[in-house]
Structures are given as structure tokens and as C-alpha cells.
C-alpha atoms as a PDB file:
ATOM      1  CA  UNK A   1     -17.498  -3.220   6.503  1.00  0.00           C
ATOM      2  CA  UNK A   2     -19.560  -0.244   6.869  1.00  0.00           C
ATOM      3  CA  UNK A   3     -19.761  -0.667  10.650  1.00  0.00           C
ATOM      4  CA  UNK A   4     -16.102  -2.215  11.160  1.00  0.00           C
ATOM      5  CA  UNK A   5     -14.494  -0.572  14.120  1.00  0.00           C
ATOM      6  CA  UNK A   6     -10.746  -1.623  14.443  1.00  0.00           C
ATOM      7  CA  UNK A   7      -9.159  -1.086  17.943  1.00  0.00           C
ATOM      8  CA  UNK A   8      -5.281   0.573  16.433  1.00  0.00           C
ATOM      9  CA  UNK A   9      -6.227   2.828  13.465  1.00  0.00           C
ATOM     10  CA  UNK A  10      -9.265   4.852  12.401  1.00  0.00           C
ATOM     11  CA  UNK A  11     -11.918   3.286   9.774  1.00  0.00           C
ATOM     12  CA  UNK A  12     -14.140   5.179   7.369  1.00  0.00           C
ATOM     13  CA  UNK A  13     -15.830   3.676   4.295  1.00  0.00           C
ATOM     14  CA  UNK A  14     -17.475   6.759   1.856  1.00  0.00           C
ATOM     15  CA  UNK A  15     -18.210   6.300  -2.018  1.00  0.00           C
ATOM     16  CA  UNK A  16     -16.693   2.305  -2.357  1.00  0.00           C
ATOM     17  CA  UNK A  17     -13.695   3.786  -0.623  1.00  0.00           C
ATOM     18  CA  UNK A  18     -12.190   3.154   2.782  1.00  0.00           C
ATOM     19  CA  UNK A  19      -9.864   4.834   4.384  1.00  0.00           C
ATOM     20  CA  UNK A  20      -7.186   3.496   6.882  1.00  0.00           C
ATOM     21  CA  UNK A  21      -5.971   6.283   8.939  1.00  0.00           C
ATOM     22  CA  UNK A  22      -3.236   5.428  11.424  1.00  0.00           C
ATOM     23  CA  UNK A  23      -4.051   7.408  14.452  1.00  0.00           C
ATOM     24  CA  UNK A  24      -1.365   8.121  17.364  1.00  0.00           C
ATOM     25  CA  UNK A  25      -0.638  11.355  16.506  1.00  0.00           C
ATOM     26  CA  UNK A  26       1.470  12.159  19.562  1.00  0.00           C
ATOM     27  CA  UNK A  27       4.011   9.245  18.894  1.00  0.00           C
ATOM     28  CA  UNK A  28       4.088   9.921  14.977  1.00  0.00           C
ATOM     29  CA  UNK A  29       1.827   7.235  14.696  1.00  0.00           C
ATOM     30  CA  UNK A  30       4.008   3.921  15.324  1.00  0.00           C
ATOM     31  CA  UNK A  31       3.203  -0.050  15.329  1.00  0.00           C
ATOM     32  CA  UNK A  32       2.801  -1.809  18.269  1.00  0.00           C
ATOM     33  CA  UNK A  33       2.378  -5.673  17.601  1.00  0.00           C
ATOM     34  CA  UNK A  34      -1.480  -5.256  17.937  1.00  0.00           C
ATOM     35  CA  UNK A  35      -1.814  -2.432  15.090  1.00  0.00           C
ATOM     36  CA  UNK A  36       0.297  -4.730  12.914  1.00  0.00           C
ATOM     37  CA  UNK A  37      -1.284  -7.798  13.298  1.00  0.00           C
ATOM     38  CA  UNK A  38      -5.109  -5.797  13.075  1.00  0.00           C
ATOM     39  CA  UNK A  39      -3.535  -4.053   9.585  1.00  0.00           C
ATOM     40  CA  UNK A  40      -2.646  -7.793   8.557  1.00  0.00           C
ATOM     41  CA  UNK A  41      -6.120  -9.238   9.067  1.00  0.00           C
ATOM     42  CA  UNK A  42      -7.972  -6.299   7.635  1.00  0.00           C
ATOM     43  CA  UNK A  43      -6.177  -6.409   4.436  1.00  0.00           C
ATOM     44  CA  UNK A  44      -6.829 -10.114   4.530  1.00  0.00           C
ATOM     45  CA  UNK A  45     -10.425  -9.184   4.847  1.00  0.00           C
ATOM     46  CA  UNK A  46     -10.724  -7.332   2.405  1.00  0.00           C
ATOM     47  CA  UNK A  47     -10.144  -9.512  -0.095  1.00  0.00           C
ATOM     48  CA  UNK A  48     -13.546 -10.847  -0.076  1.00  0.00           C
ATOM     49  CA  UNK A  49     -15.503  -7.804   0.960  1.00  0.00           C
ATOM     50  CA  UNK A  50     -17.443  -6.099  -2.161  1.00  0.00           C
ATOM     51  CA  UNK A  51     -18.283  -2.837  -0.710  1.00  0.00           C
ATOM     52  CA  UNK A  52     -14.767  -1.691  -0.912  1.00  0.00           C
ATOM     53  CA  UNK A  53     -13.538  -1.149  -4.269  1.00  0.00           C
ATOM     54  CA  UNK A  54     -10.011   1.293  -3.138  1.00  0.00           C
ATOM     55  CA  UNK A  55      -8.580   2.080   0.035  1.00  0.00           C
ATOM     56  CA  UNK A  56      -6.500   4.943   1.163  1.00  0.00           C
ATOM     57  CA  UNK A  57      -3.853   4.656   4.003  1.00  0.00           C
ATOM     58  CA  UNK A  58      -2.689   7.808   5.651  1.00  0.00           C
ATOM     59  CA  UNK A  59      -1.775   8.874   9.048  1.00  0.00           C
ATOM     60  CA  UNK A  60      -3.077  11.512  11.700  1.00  0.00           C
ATOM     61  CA  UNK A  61      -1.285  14.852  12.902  1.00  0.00           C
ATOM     62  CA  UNK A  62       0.817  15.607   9.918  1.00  0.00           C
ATOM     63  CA  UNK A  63       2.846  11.983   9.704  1.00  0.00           C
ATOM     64  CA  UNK A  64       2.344   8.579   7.876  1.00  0.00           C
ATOM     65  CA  UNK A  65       4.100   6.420  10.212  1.00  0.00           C
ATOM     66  CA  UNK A  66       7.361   6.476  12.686  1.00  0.00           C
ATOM     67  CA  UNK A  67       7.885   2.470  12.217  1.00  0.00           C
ATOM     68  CA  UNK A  68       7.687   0.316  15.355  1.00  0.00           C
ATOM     69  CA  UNK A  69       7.394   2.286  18.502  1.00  0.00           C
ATOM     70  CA  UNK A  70      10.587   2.000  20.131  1.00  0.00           C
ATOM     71  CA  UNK A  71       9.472   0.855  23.212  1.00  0.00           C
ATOM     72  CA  UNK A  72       6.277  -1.316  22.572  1.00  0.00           C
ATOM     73  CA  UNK A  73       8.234  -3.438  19.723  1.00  0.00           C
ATOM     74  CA  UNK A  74      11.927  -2.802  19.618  1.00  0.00           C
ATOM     75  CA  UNK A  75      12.356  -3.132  23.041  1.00  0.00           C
ATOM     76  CA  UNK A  76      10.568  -6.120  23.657  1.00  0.00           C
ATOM     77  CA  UNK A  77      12.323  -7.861  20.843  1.00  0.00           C
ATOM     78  CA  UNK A  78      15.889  -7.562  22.632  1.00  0.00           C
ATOM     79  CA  UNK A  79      14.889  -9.569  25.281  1.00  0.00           C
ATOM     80  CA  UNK A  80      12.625 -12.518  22.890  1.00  0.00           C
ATOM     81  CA  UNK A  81      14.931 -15.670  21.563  1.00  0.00           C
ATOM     82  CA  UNK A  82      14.326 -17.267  17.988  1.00  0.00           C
ATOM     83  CA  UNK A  83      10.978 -18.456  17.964  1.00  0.00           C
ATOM     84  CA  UNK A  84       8.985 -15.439  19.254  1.00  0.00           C
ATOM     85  CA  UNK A  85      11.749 -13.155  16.800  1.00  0.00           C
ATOM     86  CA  UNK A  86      10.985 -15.411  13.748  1.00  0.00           C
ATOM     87  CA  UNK A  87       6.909 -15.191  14.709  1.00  0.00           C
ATOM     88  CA  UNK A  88       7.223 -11.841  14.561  1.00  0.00           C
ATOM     89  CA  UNK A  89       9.359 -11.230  11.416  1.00  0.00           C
ATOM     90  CA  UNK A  90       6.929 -13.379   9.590  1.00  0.00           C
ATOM     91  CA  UNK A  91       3.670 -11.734  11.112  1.00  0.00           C
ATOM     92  CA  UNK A  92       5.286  -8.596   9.894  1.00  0.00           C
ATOM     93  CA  UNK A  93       6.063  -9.886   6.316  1.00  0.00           C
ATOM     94  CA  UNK A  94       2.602 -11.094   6.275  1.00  0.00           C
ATOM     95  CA  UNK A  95       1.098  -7.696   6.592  1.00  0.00           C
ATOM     96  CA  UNK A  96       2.634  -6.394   3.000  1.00  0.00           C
ATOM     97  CA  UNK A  97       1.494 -10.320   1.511  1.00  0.00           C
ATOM     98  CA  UNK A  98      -1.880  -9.503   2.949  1.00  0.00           C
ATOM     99  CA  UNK A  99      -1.405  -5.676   1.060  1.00  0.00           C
ATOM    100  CA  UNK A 100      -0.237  -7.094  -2.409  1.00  0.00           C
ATOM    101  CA  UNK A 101      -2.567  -9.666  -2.205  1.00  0.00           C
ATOM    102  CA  UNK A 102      -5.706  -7.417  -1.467  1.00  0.00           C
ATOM    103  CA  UNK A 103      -7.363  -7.174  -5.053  1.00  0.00           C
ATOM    104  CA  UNK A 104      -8.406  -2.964  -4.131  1.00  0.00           C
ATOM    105  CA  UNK A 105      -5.991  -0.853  -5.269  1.00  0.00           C
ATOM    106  CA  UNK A 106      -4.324   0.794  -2.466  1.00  0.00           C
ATOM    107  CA  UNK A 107      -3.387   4.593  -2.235  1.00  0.00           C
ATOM    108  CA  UNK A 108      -0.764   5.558   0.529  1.00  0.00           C
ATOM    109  CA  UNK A 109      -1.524   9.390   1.322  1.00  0.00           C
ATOM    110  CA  UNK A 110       2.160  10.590   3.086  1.00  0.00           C
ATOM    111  CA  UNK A 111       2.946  13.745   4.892  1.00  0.00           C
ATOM    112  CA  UNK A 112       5.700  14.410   7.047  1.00  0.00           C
ATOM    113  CA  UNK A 113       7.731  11.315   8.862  1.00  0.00           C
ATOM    114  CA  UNK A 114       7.524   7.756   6.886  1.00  0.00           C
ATOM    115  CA  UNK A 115      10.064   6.115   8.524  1.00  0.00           C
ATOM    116  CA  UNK A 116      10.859   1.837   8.695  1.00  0.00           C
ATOM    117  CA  UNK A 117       7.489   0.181   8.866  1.00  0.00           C
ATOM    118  CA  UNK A 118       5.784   3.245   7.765  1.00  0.00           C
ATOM    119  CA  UNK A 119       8.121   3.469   4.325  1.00  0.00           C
ATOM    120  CA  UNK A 120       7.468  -0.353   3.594  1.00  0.00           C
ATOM    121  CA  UNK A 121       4.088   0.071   4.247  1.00  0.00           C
ATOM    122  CA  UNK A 122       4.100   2.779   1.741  1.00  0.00           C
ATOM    123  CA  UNK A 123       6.232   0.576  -0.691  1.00  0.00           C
ATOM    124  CA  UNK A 124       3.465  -2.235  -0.495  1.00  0.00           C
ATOM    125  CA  UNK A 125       0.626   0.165  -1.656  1.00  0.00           C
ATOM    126  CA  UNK A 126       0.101   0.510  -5.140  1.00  0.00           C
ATOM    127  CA  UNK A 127       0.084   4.560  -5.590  1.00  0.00           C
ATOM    128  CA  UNK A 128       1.614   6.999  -3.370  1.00  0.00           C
ATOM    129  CA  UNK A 129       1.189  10.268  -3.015  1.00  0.00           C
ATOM    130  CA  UNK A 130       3.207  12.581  -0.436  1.00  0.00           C
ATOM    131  CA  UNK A 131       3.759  16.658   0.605  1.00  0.00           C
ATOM    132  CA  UNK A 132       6.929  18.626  -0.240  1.00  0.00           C
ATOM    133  CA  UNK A 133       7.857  17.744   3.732  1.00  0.00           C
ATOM    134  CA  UNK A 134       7.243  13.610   3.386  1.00  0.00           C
ATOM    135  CA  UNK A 135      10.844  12.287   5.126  1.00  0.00           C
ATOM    136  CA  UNK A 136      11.202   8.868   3.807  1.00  0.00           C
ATOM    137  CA  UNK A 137      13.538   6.173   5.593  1.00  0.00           C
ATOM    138  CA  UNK A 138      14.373   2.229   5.452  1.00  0.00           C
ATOM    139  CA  UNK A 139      15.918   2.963   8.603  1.00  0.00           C
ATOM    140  CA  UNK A 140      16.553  -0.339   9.413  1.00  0.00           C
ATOM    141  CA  UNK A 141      20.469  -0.927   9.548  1.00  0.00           C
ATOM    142  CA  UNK A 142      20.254   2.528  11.640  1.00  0.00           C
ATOM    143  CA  UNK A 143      18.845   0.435  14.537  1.00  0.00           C
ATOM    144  CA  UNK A 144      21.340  -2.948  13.612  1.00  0.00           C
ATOM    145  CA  UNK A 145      19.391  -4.409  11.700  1.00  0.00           C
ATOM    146  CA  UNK A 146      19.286  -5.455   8.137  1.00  0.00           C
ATOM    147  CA  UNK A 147      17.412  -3.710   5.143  1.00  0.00           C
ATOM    148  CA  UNK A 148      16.311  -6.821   3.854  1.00  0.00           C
ATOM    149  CA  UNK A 149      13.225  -6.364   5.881  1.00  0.00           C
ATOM    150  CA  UNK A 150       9.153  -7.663   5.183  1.00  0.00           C
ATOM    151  CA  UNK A 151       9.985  -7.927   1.303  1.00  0.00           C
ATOM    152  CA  UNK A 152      12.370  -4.796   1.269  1.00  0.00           C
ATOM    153  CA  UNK A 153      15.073  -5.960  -1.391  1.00  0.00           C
ATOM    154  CA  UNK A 154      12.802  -7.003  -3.363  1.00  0.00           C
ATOM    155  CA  UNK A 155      10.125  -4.458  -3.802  1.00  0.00           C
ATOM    156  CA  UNK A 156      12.151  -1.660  -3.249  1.00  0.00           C
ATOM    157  CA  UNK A 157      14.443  -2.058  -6.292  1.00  0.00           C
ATOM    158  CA  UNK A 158      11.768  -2.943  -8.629  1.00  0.00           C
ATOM    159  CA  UNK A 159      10.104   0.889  -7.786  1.00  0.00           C
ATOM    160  CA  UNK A 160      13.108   2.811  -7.821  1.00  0.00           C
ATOM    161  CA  UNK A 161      15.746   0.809  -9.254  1.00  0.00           C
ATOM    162  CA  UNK A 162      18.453  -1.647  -7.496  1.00  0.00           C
ATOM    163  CA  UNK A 163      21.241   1.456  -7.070  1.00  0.00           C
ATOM    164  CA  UNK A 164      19.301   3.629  -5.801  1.00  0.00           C
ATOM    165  CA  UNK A 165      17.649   1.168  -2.980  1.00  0.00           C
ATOM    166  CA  UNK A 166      20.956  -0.572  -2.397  1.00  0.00           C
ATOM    167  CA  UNK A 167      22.135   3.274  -0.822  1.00  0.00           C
ATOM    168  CA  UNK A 168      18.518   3.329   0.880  1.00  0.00           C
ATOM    169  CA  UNK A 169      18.919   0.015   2.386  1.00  0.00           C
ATOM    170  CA  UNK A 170      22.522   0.226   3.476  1.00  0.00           C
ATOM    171  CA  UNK A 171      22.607   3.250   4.659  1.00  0.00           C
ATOM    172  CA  UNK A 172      19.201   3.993   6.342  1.00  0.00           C
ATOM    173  CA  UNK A 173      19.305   7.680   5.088  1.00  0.00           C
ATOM    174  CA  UNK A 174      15.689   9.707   4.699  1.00  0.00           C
ATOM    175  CA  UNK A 175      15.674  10.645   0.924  1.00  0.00           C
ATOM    176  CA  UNK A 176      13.404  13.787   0.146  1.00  0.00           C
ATOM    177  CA  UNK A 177       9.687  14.191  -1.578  1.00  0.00           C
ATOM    178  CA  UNK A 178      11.172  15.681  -4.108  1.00  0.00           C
ATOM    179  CA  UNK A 179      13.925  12.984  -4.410  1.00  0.00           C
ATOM    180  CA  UNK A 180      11.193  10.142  -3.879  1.00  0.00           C
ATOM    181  CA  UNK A 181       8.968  12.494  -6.917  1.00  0.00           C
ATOM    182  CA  UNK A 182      11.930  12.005  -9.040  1.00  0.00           C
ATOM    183  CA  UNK A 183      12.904   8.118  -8.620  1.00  0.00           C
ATOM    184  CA  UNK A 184       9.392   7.479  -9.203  1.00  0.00           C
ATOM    185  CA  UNK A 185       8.951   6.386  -5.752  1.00  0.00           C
ATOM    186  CA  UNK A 186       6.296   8.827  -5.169  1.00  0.00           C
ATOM    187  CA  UNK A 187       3.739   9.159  -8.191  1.00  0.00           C
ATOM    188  CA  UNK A 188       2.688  13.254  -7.559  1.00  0.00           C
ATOM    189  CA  UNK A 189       3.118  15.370  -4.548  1.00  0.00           C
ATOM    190  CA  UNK A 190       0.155  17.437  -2.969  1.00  0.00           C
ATOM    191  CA  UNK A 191       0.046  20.489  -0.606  1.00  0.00           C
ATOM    192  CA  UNK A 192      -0.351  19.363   3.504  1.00  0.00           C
ATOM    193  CA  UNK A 193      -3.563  20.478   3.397  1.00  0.00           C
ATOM    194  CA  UNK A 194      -5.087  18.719   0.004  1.00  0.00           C
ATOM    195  CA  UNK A 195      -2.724  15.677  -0.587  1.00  0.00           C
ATOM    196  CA  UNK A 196      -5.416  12.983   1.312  1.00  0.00           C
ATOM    197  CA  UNK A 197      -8.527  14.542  -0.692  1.00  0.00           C
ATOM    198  CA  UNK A 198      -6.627  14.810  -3.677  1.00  0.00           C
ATOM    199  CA  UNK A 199      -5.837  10.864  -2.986  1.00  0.00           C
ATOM    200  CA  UNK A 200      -9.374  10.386  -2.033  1.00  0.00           C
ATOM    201  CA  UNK A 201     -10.450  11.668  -5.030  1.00  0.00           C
ATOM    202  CA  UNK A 202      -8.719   9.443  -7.158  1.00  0.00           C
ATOM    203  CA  UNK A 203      -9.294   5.996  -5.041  1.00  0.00           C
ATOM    204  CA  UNK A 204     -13.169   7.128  -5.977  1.00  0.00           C
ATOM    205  CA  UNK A 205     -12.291   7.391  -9.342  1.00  0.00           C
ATOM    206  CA  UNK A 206     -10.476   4.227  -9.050  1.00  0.00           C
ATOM    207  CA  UNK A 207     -13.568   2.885  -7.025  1.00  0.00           C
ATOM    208  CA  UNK A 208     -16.371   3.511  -9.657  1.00  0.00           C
ATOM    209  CA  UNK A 209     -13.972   2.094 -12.708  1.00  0.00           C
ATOM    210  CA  UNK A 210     -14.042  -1.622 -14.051  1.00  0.00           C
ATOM    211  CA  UNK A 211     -12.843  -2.794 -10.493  1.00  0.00           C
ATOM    212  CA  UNK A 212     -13.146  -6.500 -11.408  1.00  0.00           C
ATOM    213  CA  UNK A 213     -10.094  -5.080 -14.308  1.00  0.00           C
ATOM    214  CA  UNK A 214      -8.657  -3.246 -11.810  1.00  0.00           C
ATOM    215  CA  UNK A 215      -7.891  -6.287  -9.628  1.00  0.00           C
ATOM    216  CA  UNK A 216      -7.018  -8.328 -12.096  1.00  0.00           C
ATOM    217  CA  UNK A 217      -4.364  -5.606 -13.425  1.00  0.00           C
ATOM    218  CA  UNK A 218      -3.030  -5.733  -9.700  1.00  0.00           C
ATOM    219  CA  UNK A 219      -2.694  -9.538  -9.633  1.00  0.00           C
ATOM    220  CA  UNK A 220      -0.275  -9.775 -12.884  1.00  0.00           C
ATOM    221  CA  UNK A 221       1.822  -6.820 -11.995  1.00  0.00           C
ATOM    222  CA  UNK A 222       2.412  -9.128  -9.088  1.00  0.00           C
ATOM    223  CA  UNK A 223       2.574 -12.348 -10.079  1.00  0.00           C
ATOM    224  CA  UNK A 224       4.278 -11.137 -13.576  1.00  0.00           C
ATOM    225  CA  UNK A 225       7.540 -10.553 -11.683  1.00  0.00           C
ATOM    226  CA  UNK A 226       8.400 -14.292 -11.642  1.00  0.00           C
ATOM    227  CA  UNK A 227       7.878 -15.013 -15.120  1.00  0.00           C
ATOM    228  CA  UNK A 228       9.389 -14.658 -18.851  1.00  0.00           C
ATOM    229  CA  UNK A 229       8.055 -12.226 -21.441  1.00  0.00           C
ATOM    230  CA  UNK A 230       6.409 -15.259 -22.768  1.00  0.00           C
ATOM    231  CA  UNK A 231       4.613 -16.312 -20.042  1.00  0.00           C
ATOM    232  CA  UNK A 232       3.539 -13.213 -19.038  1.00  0.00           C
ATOM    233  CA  UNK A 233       1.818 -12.559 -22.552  1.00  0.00           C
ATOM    234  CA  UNK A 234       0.290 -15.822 -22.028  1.00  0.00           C
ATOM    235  CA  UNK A 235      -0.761 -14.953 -18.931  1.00  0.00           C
ATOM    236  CA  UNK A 236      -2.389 -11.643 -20.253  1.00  0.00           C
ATOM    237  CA  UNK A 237      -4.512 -12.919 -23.017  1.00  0.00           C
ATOM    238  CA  UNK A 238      -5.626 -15.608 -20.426  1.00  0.00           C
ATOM    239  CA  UNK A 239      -6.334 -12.503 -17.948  1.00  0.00           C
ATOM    240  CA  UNK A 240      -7.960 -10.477 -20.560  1.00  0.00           C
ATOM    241  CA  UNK A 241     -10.102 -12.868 -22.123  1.00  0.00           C
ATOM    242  CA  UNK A 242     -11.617 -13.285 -18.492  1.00  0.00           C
ATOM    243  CA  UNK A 243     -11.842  -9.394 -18.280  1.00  0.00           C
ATOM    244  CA  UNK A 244     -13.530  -9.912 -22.076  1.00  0.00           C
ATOM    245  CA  UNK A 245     -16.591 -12.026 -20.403  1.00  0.00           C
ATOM    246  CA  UNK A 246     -17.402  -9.354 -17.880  1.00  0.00           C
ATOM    247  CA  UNK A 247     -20.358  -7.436 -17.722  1.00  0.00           C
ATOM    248  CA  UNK A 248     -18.372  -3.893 -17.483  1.00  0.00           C
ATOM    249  CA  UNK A 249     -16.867  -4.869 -20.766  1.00  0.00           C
ATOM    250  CA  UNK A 250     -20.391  -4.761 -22.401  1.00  0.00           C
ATOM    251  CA  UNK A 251     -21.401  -1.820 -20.399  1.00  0.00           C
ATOM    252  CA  UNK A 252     -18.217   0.303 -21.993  1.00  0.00           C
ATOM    253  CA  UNK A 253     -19.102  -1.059 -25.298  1.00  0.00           C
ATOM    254  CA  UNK A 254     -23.270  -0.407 -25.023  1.00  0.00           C
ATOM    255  CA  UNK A 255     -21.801   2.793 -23.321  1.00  0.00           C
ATOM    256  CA  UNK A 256     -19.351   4.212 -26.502  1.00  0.00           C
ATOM    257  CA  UNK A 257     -22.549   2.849 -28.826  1.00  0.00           C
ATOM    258  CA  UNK A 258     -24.716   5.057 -27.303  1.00  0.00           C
ATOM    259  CA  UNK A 259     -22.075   8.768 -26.937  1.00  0.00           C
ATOM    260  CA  UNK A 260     -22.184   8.244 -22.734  1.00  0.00           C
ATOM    261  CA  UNK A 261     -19.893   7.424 -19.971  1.00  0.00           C
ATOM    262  CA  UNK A 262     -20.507   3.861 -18.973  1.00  0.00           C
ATOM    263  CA  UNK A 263     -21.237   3.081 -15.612  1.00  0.00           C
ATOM    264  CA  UNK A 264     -19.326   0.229 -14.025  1.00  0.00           C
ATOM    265  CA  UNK A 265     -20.457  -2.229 -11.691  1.00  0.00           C
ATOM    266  CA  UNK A 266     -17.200  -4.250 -11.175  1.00  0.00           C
ATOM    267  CA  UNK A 267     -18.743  -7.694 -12.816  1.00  0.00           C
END
């Protein structure tokens, strides 16, 4: 995807990582139904694409992402009946399936507003790291509408706990960096100025690790939320006997043999 140029958001692939910038500064960088469905498909892509072993997902001007832009979405949707709503609900959902279901980790880099879409796209990315001035909001009943929104109630609770995002989700308040440090919600905070290299940096950390592991580490802490303890240990020695027959798992071994840091191919 070296040469992929998306129409909605900016694209650049450096070191196995690419980064998704979203890039209407002058609006706070909001959805329209285009940007969604382009984020969808490109996460879908990604699944298959071996040059890309983490993305990053950050926005442009000093925000992460005003939701859907009030005029290009939510005011369109007032005037659509059930079946064009429930197509768009579900084209919506489908962009945080296509997130949790992309084997690269992903890295959400936050400054300033993250706000409805922008927050849940931030709660579908497996790390995220934000400034002292990140605003957070699951604005959603602020606007009539319900918090139970693309996966909401039930990834929400599992990241911060279900008190803490029953208030979010009822209430539609903005809860602080510092607040969002605390809960866990955010996993470090970063200077304006640093917090997307800092996040960089990792990803390429990330990017040159056991990235075959990596995915499969992503896949159980999805798919372990539906099962017993037993299962899931069953599932785990199934998962890392696979890892076991990996060439990375020999490299790290030759690697420790021989006093140097192994080099990792993802295989």
C-alpha cells in the first residue's frame, strides 16, 4: 500500500507503519459518509496486506475527530426513513468490526476534540495515547440519540469499567485526559507537540516485533470475551502452539543462544 492514495484522510506508510491521519482541519476533522465508508474498507484491506505491520490514527490541526459533521451526516439522516437509517448504522458499526478485526495493532494518537465517532473510533484501536488538552465525548444522547452506538456498550465498559461508561453514555459529558489517564482509557499522555512521534515510535517498535504473535494476541483478546476461563486457556495453548511453529520463535531462541537481539520477520 505504499502508493495507496485515499480520497477523505491522509496516507503515509514509513518503517512497516502507516499512518491514518484524518485531515479537515478547519471542521475538527468530521465524517462524512464517504470518509467512513473509505476508513471501513481500508481497515478491511489491511487485513491481508504484509507491508503494514502497525498503524497509527491521528488527526490534523490539533484534533482527533469532531464525530459526524453536522451537516453532511446528521442532517441528512433526519430526513432518510428505516432502510437508508439502518444501512447506515450498520456501515458505521462495520467500520470498528473492520478495526478489531484488522490483525495490526492499532495506535490512536489524540489531541484536542475526540468527540462521538471520533471517541469510538478511539475506543476500537488497541492503544491510545492523548495530550493534557484531549476532550473526550460519547456525545450521542446530547444529539437524541442513544449511547448504545457502533459497539459502544459493549466496548466501552470492558476499557473503563460498566459505572464509569454507564455516566459517559447517558450523559454525553467530555471526561478529561487526565480523567481518561486514570480510568485506563488512555494508556500515557504526551506533550501536543511529541504525542504522534512518541506513538510512532512505538507502532515501529510494535512493527519490527513477532507481528505474526502480535496478531494473534489481538485476535483472543477479542474473541476471548465470549468465552469461559476454560475455553479461553484452551484456546491459548491452541494459539500458542501455532505461535510455537513460527519462524520468529526460532529466531528469539537462535537469537538468546547467541547474546543478540533477534530480528523478527513476522513468520
Amino acid at each position: 500500500m505504499q502508493n495507496f492514495q485515499p480520497k477523505h484522510f491522509h496516507w503515509q506508510l514509513a518503517d512497516r507503519v502507516a499512518t491514518i491521519t484524518l485531515n479537515r482541519p478547519e471542521k475538527k476533522n468530521p465524517l462524512t459518509f464517504d470518509s467512513y465508508a473509505e476508513l471501513r474498507d481500508t481497515f478491511r484491506r489491511l487485513g491481508t496486506e504484509a507491508s503494514v505491520k502497525a498503524v497509527v490514527l491521528t488527526g490534523a490541526g490539533g484534533n482527533f475527530c469532531s464525530g459526524g459533521d453536522v451537516f453532511e451526516i446528521i442532517g441528512p439522516l433526519t430526513e432518510m426513513k428505516m432502510p437508508e437509517l439502518l444501512a447506515f448504522t450498520r456501515m458505521t458499526g462495520d467500520l470498528v468490526k473492520a478495526m478489531r478485526h484488522c490483525p495490526q495493532p492499532i495506535l490512536a494518537a489524540i489531541d484536542g476534540v475526540c468527540a462521538g465517532a471520533g471517541a469510538i473510533m478511539a475506543m476500537a484501536s488497541d492503544l491510545r495515547y492523548a495530550t493534557p488538552s484531549a476532550k473526550t465525548a460519547f456525545l450521542f444522547t446530547r444529539v437524541g440519540l442513544a449511547g448504545c452506538d457502533m459497539g459502544a456498550c459493549a466496548l466501552l465498559p470492558r476499557i473503563i469499567g460498566q459505572g464509569r461508561a454507564s455516566e459517559l453514555l447517558y450523559t454525553g459529558r467530555s471526561f478529561s485526559a487526565e480523567e481518561g489517564e486514570r480510568w485506563g482509557f488512555f494508556n500515557a499522555l504526551h506533550p501536543a507537540e511529541t504525542v504522534l512521534a512518541e506513538t510512532q515510535a512505538l507502532a515501529q517498535r510494535l512493527g519490527h516485533g513477532p507481528t505474526f504473535a502480535h496478531g494473534m494476541t489481538k485476535t483472543m483478546l477479542h474473541r476471548e470475551w465470549a468465552m469461559d476461563l476454560d475455553t479461553a486457556i484452551e484456546a491459548e495453548a491452541q494459539s500458542q502452539a501455532i505461535c510455537m511453529e513460527t519462524r520468529d520463535f526460532r529466531r528469539a531462541f537462535e537469537a538468546f543462544a547467541a547474546k543478540r537481539q533477534p530480528v523478527f520477520e513476522g513468520n
